[in-house]
Protein backbone atom coordinates (compact mmCIF):
# COMPACT_ATOMS: atom_id res chain seq x y z
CA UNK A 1 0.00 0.00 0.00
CA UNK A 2 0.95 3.62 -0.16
CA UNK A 3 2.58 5.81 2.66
CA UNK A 4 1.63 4.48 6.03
CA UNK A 5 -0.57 7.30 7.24
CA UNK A 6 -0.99 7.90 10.81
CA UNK A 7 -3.91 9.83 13.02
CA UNK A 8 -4.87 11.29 16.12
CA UNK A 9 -8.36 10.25 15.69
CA UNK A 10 -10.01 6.95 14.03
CA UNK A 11 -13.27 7.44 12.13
CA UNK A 12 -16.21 4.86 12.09
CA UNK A 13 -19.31 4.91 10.06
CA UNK A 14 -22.07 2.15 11.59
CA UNK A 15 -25.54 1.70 11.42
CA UNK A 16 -27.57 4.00 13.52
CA UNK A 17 -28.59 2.42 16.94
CA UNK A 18 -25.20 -0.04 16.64
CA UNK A 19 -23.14 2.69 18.19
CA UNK A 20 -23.19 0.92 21.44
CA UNK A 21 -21.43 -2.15 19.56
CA UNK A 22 -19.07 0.27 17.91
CA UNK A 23 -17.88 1.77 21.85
CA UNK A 24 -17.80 -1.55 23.17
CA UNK A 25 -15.25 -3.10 20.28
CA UNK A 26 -12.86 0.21 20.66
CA UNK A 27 -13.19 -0.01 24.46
CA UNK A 28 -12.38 -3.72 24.20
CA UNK A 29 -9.90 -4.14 21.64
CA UNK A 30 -7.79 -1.11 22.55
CA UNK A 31 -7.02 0.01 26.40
CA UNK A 32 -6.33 3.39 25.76
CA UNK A 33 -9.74 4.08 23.22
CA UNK A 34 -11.34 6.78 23.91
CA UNK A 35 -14.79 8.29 22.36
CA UNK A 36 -14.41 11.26 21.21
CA UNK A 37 -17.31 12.72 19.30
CA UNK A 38 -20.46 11.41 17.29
CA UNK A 39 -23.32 12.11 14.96
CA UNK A 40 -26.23 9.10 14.11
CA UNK A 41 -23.82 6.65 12.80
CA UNK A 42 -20.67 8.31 13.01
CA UNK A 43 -18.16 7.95 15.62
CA UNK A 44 -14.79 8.98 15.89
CA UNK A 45 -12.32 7.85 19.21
CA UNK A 46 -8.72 9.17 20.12
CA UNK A 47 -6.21 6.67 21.46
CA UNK A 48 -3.87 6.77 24.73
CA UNK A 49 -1.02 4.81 25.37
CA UNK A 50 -1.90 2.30 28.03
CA UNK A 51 1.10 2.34 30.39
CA UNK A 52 2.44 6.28 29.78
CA UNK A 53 -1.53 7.94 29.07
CA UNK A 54 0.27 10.21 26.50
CA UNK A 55 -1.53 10.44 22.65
CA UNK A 56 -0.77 7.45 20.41
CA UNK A 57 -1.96 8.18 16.95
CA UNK A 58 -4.32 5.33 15.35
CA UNK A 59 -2.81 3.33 12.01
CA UNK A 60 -4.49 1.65 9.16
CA UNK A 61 -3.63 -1.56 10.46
CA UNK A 62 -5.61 -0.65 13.53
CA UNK A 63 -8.80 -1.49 12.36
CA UNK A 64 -8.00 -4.23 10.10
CA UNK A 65 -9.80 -6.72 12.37
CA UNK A 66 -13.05 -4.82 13.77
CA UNK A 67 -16.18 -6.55 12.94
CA UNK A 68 -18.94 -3.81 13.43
CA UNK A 69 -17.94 -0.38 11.32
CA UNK A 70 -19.41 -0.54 7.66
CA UNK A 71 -16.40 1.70 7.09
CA UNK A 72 -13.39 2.73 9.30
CA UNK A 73 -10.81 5.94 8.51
CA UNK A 74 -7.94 7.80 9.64
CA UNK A 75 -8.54 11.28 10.31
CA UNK A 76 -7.05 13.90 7.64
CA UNK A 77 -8.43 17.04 8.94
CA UNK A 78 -10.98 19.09 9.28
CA UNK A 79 -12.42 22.50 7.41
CA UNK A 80 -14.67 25.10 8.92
CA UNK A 81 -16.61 27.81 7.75
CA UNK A 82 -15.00 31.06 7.58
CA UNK A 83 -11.48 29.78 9.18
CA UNK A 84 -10.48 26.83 6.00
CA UNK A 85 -8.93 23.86 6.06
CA UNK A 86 -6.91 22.82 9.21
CA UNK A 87 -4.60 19.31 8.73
CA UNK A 88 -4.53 17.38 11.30
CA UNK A 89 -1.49 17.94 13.32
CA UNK A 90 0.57 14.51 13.22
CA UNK A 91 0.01 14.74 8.83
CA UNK A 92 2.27 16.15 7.05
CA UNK A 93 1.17 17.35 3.56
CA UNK A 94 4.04 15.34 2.11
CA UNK A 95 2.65 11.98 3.67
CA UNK A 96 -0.79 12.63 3.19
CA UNK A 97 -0.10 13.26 -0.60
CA UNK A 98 1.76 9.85 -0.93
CA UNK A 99 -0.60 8.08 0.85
CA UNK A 100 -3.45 8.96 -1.33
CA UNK A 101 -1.25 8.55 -4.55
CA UNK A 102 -2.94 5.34 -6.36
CA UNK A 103 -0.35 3.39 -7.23
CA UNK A 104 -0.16 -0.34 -9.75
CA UNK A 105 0.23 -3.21 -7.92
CA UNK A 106 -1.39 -6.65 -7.55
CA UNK A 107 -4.66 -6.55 -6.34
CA UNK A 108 -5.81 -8.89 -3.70
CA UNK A 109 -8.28 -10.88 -5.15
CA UNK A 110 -8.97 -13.64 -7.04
CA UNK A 111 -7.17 -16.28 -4.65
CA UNK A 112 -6.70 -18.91 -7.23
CA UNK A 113 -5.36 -16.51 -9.79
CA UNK A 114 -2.36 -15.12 -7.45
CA UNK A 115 -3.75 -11.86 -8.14
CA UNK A 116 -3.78 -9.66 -11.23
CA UNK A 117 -2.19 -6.51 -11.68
CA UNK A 118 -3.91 -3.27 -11.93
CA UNK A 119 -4.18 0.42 -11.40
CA UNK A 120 -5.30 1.35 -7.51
CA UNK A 121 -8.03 4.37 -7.91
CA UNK A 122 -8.91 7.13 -5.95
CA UNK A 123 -12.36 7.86 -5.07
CA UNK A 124 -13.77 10.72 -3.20
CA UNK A 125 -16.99 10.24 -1.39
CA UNK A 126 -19.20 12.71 0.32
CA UNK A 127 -21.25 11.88 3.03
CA UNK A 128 -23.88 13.83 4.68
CA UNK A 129 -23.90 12.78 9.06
CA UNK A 130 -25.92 15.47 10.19
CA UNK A 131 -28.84 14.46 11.94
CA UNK A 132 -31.08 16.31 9.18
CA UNK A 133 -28.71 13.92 6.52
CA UNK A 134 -30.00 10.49 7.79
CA UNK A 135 -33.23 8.58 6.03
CA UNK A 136 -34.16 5.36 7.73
CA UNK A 137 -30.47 4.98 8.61
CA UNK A 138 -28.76 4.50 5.60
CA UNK A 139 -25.82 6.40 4.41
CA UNK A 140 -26.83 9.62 2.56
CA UNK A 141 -24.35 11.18 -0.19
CA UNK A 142 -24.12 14.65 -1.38
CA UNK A 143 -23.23 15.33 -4.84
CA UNK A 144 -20.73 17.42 -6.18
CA UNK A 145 -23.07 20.54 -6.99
CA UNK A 146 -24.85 20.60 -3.89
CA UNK A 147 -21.77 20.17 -2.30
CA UNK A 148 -20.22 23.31 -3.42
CA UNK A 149 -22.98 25.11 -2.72
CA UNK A 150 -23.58 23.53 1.02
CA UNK A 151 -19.43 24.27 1.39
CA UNK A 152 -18.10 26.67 -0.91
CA UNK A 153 -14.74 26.71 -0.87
CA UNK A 154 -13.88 23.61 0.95
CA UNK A 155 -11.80 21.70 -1.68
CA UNK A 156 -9.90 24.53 -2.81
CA UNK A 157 -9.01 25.50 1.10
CA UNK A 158 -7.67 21.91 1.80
CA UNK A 159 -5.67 22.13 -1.08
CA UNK A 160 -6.30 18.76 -2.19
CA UNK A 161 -8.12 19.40 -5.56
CA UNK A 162 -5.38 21.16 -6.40
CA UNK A 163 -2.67 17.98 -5.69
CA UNK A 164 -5.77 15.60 -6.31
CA UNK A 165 -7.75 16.60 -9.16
CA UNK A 166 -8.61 13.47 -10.72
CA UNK A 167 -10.62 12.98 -6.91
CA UNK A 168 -13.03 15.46 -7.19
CA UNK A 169 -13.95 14.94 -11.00
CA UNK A 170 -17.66 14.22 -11.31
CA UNK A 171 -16.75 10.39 -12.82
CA UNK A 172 -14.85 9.79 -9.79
CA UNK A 173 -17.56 11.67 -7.01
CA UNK A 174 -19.11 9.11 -4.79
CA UNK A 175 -17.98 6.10 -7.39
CA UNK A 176 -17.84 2.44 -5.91
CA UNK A 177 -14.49 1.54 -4.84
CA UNK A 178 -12.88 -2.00 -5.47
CA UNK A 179 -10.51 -3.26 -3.36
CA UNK A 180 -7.29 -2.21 -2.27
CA UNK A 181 -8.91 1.27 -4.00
CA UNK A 182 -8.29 4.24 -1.86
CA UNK A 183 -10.93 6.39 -0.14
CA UNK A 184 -11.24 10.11 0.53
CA UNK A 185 -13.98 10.85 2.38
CA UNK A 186 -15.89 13.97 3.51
CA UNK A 187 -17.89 13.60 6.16
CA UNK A 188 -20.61 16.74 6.64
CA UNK A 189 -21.08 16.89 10.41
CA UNK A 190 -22.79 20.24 10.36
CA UNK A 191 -23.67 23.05 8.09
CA UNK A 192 -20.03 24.31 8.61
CA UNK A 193 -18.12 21.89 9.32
CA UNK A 194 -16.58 19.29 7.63
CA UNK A 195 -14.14 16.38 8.63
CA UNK A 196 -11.66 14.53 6.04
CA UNK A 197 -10.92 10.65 6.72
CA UNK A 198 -9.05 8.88 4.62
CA UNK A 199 -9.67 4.43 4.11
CA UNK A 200 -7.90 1.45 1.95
CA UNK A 201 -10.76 -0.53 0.87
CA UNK A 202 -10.62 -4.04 2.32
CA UNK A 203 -12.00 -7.24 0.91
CA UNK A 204 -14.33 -7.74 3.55
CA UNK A 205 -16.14 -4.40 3.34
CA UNK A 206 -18.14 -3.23 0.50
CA UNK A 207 -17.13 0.11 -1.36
CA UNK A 208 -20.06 1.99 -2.15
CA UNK A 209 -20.20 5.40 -0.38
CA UNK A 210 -20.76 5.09 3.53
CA UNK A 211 -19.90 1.07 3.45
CA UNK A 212 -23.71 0.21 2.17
CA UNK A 213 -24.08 -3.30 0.10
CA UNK A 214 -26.24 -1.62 -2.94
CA UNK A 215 -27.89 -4.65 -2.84
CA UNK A 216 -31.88 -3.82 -2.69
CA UNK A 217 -34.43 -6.39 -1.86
CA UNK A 218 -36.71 -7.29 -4.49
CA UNK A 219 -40.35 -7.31 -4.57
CA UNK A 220 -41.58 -10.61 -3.60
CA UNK A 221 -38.77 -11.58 -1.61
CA UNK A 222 -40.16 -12.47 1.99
CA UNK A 223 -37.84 -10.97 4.46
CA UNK A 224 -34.30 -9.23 5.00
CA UNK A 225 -32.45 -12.53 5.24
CA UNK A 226 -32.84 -11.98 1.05
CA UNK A 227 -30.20 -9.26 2.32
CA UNK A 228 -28.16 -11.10 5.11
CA UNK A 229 -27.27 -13.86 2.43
CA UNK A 230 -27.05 -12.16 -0.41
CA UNK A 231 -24.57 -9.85 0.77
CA UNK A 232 -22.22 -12.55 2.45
CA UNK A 233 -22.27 -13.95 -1.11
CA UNK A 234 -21.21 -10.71 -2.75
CA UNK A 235 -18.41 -10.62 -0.35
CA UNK A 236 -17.37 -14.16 -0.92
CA UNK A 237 -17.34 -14.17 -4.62
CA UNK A 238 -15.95 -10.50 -4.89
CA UNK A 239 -13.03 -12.45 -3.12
CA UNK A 240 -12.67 -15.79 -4.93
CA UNK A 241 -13.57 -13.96 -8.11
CA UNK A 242 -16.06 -16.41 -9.27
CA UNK A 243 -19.58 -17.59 -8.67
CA UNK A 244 -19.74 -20.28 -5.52
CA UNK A 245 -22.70 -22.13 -6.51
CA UNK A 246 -23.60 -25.05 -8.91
CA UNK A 247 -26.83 -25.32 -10.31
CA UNK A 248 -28.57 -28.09 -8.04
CA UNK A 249 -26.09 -27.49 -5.37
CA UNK A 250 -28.29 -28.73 -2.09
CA UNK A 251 -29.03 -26.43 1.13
CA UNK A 252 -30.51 -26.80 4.50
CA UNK A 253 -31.62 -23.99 6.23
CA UNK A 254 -31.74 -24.08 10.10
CA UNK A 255 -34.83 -20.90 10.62
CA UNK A 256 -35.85 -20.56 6.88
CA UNK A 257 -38.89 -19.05 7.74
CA UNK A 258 -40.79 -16.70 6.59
CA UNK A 259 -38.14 -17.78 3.26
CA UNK A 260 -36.24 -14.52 2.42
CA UNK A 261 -32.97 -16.55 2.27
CA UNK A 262 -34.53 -19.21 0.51
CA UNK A 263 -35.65 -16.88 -2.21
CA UNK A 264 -32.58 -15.94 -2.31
CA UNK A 265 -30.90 -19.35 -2.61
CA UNK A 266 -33.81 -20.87 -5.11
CA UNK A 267 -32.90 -17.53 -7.29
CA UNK A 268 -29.64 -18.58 -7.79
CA UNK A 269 -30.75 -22.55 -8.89
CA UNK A 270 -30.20 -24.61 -5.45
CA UNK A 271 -32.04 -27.05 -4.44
CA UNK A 272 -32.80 -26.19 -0.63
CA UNK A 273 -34.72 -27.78 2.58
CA UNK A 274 -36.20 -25.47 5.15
CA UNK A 275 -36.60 -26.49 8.00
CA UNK A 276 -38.71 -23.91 10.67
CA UNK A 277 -41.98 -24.46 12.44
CA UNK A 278 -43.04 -20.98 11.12
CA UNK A 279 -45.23 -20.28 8.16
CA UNK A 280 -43.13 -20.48 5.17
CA UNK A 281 -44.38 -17.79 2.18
CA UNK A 282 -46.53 -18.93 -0.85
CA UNK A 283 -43.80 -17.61 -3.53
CA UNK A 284 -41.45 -20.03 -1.30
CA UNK A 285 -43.66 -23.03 -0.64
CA UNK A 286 -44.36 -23.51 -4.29
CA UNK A 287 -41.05 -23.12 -5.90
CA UNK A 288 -40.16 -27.16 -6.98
CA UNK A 289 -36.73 -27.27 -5.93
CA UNK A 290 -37.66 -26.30 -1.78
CA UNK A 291 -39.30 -28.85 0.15
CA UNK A 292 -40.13 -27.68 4.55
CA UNK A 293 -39.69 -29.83 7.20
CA UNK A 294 -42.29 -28.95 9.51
CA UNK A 295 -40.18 -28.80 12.75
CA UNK A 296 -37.39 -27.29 14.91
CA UNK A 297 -33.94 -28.43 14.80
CA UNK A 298 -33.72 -29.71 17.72
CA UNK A 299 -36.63 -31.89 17.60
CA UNK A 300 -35.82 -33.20 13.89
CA UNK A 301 -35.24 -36.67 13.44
CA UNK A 302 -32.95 -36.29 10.10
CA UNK A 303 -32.04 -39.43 8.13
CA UNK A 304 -29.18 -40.98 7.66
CA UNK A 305 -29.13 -40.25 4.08
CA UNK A 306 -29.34 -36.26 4.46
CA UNK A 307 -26.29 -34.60 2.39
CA UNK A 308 -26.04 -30.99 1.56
CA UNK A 309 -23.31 -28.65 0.23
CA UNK A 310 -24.40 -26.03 1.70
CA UNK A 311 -25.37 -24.60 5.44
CA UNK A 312 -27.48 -21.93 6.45
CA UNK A 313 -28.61 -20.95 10.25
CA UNK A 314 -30.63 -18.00 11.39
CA UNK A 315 -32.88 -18.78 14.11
CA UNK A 316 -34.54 -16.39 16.94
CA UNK A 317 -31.90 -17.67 19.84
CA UNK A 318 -29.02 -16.72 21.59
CA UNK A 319 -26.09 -17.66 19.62
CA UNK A 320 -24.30 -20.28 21.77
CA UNK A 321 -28.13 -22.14 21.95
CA UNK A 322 -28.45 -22.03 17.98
CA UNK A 323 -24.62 -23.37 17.57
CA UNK A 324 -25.17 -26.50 20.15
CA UNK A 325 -28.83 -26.62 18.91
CA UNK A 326 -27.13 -27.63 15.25
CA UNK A 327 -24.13 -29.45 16.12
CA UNK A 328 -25.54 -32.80 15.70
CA UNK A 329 -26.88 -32.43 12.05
CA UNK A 330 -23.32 -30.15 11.05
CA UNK A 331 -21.38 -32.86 12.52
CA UNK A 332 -22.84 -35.53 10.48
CA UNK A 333 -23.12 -33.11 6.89
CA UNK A 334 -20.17 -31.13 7.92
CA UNK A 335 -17.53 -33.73 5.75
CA UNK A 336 -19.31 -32.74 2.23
CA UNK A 337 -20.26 -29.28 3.12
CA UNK A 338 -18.80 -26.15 0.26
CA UNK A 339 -19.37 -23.30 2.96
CA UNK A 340 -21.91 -21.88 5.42
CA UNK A 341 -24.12 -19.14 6.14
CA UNK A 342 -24.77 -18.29 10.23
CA UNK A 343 -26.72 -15.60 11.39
CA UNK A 344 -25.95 -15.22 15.19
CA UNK A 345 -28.01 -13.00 17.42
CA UNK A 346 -26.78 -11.14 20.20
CA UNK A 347 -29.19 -9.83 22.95
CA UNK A 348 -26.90 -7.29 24.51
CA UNK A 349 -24.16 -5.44 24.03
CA UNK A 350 -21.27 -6.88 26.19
CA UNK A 351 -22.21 -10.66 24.13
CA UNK A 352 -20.51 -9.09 20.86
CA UNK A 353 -17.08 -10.51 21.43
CA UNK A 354 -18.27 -13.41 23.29
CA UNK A 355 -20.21 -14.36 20.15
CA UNK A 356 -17.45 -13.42 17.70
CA UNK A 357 -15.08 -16.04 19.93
CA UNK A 358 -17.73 -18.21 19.33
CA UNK A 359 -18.12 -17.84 15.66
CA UNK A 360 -14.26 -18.25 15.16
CA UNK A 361 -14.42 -21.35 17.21
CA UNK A 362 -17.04 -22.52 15.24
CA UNK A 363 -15.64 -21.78 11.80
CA UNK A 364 -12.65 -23.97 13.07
CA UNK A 365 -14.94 -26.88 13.87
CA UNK A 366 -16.85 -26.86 10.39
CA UNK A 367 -13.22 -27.01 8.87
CA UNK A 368 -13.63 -23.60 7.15
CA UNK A 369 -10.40 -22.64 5.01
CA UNK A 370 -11.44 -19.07 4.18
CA UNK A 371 -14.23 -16.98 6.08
CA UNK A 372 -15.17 -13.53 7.41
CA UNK A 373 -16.86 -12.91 11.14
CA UNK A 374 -18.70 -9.64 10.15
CA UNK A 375 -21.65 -7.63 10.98
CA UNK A 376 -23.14 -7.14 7.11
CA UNK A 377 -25.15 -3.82 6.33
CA UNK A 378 -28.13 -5.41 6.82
CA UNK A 379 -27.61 -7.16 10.25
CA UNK A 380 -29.32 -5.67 13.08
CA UNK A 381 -28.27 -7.36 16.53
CA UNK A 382 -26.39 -10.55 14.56
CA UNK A 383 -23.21 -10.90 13.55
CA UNK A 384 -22.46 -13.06 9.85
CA UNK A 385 -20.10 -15.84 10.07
CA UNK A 386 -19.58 -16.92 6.25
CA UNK A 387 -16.94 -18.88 4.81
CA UNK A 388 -15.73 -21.62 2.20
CA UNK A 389 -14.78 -24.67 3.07
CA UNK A 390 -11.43 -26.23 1.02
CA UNK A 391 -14.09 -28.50 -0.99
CA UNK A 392 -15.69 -24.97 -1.28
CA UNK A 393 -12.91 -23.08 -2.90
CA UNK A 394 -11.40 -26.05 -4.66
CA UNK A 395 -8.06 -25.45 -3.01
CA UNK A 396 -5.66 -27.41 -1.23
CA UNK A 397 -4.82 -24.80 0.93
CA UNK A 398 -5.46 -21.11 1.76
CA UNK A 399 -5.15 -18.44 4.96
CA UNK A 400 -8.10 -17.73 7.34
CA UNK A 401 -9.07 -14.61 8.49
């Protein structure tokens, strides 16, 4: 990567109402995390060095690991109305310039390619946090023009359309990022005041503006778990660089109803098994490649002929129940599985990193050879465990994350 930029202050974009998981990670992961200031879904935290208490300035590596941001960022700096741009004060304009210099190199992804080379972009993305900005939660952008007129002045006083002007070009303003792309981001936090933050795109993040999927739910589809999986699977193939599934590939679902995932999955040509007490929908029920089993999984007697490629678990339980709940039927399918797909709920707060230890525990005991522990854009109080087994990539060996 380019320059290795460090900052005073670490940016987070989440959810709104997730905040609480956001504080808890930091607090966690980091002794000397400190919350600094917020807005609906926007959080930014200062970091003290555990045994001396003096400032410690955040790197990229920092957050490679967190599991609840949609999008973390180093600090750049901030402008204000009527006073300009003011860098932060560790930057220097020399570093900051490198750093968001795209650059060719081997991108990450596809695994079984090695990689492929190509050129790194810079995007610029505007985001509006002010409580006025926000619309059912979801990130809201600002284009260029209104922009200009909200902020006049503001890219020419940071001087970086001047160094970066390729940035702030209208093909380039709030454009989905791959990864390994660079980020500049503008964060509005008030009518006059805006923060910079600057992010390397990772593969397990998604790069349209704010972190958000893009991926809508269709009409028809029963429920948001159409979401939950089919944003795991973006992630997945984005990083394998090729479709997962085979048509006629077979799937149990642990929780399938109301049959959002299963829509999903029956889209895509598998042949799946629900099985869920709870009312399944019509558009579901009568697709020929689903059949239900009318019970819970721990009262279901499956026979000793069940096989399935694929497994998918989101039930209304505490995620250490819904793991042992399972465990007999993904021991016995477990051998032949491709991958899996686990919602896991979380009741409270302090139970985030207790169920994260448990999904990485987990992942071990299915055998997974590649997977991401992640709360998706869509997840509400649940974290994502989704992976690939070795059968699943077609590999004979590969790193875990």
């Amino acid at each position: 990567m380019s320059a290795t930029l460090q900052s005073p202050f670490l940016l987070i974009l989440s959810r709104d109402g997730r905040e609480e998981f956001v504080k808890n990670e930091l607090a966690t992961r980091f002794l000397g995390a400190k919350f600094a200031f917020s807005r609906p879904g926007f959080l930014s935290f200062k970091q003290a060095d555990a045994v001396s208490g003096g400032q410690k300035n955040w790197q990229w590596s920092s957050s490679e690991n967190l599991i609840f941001p949609l999008r973390s960022a180093l600090f750049v700096g901030k402008w204000l109305a009527g006073k300009g741009f003011t860098r932060a004060a560790t930057i220097s304009e020399d570093a900051l310039m490198e750093a968001l210099t795209p650059r060719v190199k081997s991108a990450a992804a596809p695994i079984e390619a090695g990689g492929s080379g190509r050129t790194i972009q810079l995007r610029f993305h505007a985001i509006d946090v002010t409580p006025v900005g926000r619309d059912d939660g979801l990130t809201r952008t600002i284009s260029r023009h209104d922009f200009d007129l909200r902020y006049p002045g503001c890219l020419s006083d940071s001087g970086l359309a001047e160094h970066l002007p390729d940035a702030f070009a209208e093909e380039s303003w709030n454009r989905p990022a791959l990864t390994g792309d660079l980020i500049l981001q503008a964060f509005a936090v008030s009518e006059t005041e805006v923060w910079f933050g600057w992010s390397l795109l990772r593969d397990g993040e998604f790069g349209n503006p704010g972190g958000e999927s893009g991926i809508e739910k269709p009409e028809g589809a029963p429920s948001r778990a159409y979401l939950k999986f089919s944003e795991a699977v973006a992630l997945l193939e984005r990083k394998i660089g090729k479709p997962i599934f085979k048509a006629d590939d077979r799937v149990i679902e642990i929780g399938s109803a109301p049959g959002g995932a299963c829509f999903a999955m029956l889209e895509r040509g598998l042949k799946v098994t629900g099985v869920d007490r709870g009312a399944m929908d019509p558009v579901v029920l009568k697709n020929p490649r689903f059949s239900r089993i009318d019970s819970s999984i721990g009262d279901w007697m499956f026979p000793e002929s069940i096989l399935a490629e694929w497994l998918v678990l989101d039930i209304n339980a505490e995620a250490k129940i819904a793991v042992r709940e399972c465990k007999p039927l993904t021991d016995y399918i477990k051998r032949g599985l491709k991958g899996v797909f686990f919602t896991l709920k979380m009741n409270q707060t302090d139970l985030a990193l207790s169920t994260e230890r448990l999904a990485r525990t987990t992942a071990q005991d299915l055998g997974l050879a590649f997977y991401f522990v992640r709360q998706l854009p869509s997840n509400h109080q649940e974290l994502a465990l989704f992976g690939l087994t070795r059968k699943g990539l077609g590999l004979k060996s590969v790193s875990s994350r």
